[in-house]
Protein backbone atom coordinates (compact mmCIF):
# COMPACT_ATOMS: atom_id res chain seq x y z
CA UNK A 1 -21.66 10.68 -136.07
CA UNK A 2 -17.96 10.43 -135.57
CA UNK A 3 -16.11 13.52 -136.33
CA UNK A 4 -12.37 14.11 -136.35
CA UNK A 5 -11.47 14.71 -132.73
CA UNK A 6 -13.49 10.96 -132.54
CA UNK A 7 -11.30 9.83 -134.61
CA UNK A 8 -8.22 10.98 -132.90
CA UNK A 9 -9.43 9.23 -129.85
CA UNK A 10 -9.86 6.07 -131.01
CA UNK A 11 -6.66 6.15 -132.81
CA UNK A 12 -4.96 6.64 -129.11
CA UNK A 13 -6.76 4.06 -128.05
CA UNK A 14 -5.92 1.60 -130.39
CA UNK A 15 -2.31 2.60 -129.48
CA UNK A 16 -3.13 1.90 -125.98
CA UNK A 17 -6.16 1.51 -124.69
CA UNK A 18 -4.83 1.75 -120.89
CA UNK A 19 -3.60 5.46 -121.10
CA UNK A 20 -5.53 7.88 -118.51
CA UNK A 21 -8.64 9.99 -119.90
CA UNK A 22 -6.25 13.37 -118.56
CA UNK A 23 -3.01 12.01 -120.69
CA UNK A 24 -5.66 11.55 -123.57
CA UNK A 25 -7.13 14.90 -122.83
CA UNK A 26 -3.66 16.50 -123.17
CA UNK A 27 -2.38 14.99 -126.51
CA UNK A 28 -6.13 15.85 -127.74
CA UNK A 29 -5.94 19.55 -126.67
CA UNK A 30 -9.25 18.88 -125.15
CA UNK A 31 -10.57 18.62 -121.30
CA UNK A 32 -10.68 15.58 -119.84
CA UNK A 33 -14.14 15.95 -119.20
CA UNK A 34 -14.65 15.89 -122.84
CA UNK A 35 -12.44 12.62 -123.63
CA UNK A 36 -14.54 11.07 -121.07
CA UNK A 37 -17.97 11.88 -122.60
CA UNK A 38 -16.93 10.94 -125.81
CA UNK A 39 -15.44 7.61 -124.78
CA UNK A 40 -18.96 7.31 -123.08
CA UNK A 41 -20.59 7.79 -126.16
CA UNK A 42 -18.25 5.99 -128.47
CA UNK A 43 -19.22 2.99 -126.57
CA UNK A 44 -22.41 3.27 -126.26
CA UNK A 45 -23.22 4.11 -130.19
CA UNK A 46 -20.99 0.81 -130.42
CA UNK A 47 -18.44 2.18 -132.36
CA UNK A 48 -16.13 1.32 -129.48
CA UNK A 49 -16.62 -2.32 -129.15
CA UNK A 50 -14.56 -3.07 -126.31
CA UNK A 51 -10.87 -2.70 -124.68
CA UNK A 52 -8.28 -5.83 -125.04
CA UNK A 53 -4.55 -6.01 -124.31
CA UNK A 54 -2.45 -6.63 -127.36
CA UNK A 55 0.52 -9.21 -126.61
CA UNK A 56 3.95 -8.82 -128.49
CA UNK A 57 3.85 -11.67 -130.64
CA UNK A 58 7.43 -13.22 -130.07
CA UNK A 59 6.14 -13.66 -125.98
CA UNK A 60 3.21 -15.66 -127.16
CA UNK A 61 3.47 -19.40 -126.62
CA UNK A 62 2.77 -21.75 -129.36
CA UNK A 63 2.13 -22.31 -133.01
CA UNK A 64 0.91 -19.72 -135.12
CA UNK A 65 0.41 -20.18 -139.09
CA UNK A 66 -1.73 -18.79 -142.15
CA UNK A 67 -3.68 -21.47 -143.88
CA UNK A 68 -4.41 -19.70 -147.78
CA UNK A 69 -7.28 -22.16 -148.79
CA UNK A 70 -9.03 -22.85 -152.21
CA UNK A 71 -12.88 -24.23 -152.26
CA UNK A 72 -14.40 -26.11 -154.36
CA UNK A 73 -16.96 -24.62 -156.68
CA UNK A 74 -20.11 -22.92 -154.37
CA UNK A 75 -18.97 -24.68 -150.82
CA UNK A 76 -17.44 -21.86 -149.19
CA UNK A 77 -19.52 -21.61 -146.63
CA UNK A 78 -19.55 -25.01 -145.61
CA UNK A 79 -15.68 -24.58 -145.30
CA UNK A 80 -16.22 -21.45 -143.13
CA UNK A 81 -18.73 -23.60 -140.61
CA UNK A 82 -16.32 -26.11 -140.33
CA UNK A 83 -13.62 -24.28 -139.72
CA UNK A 84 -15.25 -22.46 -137.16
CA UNK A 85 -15.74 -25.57 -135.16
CA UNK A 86 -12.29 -26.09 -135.26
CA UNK A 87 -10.52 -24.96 -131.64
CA UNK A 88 -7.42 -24.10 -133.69
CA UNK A 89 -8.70 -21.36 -136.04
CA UNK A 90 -8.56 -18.25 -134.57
CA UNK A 91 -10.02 -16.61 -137.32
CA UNK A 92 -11.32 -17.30 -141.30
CA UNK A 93 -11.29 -14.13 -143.93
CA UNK A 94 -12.85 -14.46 -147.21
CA UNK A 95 -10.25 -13.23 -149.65
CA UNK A 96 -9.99 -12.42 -153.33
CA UNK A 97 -6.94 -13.71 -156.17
CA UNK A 98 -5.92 -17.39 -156.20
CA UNK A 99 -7.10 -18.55 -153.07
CA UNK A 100 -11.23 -18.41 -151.31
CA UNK A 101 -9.97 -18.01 -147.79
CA UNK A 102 -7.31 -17.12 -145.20
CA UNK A 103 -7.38 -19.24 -141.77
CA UNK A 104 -5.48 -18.35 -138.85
CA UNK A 105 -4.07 -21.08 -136.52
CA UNK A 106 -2.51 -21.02 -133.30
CA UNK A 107 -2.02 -24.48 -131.58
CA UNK A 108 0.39 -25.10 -128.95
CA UNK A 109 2.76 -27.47 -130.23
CA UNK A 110 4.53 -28.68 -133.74
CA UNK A 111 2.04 -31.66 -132.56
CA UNK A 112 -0.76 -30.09 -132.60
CA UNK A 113 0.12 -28.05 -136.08
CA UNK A 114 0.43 -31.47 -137.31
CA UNK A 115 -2.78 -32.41 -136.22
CA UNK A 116 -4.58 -29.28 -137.11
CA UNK A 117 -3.40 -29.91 -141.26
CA UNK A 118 -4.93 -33.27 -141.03
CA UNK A 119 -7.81 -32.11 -139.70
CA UNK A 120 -8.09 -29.23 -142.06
CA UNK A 121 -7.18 -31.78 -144.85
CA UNK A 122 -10.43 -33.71 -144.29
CA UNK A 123 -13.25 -30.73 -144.51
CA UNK A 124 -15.31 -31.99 -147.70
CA UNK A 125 -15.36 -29.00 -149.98
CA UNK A 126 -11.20 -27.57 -149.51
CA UNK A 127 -9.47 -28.26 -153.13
CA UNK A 128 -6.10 -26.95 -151.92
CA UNK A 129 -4.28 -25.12 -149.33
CA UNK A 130 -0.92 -23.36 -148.62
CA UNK A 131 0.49 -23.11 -144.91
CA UNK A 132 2.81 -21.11 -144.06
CA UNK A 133 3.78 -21.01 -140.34
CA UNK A 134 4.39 -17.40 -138.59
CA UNK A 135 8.17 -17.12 -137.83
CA UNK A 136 8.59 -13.47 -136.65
CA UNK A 137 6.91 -10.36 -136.05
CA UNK A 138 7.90 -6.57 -136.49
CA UNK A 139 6.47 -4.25 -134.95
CA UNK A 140 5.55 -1.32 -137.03
């Protein structure tokens, strides 16, 4: 059972993940013993998946865009498996409105953007899609 001080945790660590359990312990009003345990225990009930670094997106190399993509009548998940097996998707959400799904990309080169909408273009079951390639990114 997460309660609120659980929740409070994990929404300093999603801030950053790297800060110490006593600088936690501090903002949390809490003991660092406690902020411990419960990071303990938020891991192992799996609520805590796992730590990652988060990269500022304009120091990132490459290509990133957002592929909107409509299926054709039940083959969405056909679509999904292929896309999957594509290196360049980073990640496929199922979405509501005009289009089926959302693809992320992230190639290294115009190049390889260029090769990544042909291969996109040639999944049986995709009716249409909209790219739009990832200029900028604020921070919020």
């Amino acid at each position: 059972m997460i309660d609120a001080l659980d929740r409070e945790l994990i929404g300093l660590l999603r801030a950053d993940s790297r800060k110490p359990a006593a600088t936690l312990a501090k903002a949390l009003n809490v003991s660092r013993g406690t902020v411990q345990n419960r990071i303990d225990r938020l891991a192992r009930d799996g609520a805590i998946q796992g730590f990652t670094i988060k990269t500022r997106p304009d120091t990132a190399d490459g290509v990133r865009a957002i592929m909107t993509i409509a299926v054709e009548d039940e083959r969405s998940g056909a679509v999904v498996r292929a896309l999957r097996g594509l290196p360049e998707v980073a990640a496929v959400h199922t979405t509501n409105g005009r289009w089926d799904l959302v693809a992320e990309l992230a190639v290294q080169t115009l190049s390889a953007f260029s090769d990544a909408l042909d291969s996109n273009s040639r999944i049986e079951g995709i009716a249409a899609t909209e790219t739009s390639i990832l200029l900028a990114t604020q921070k919020l």
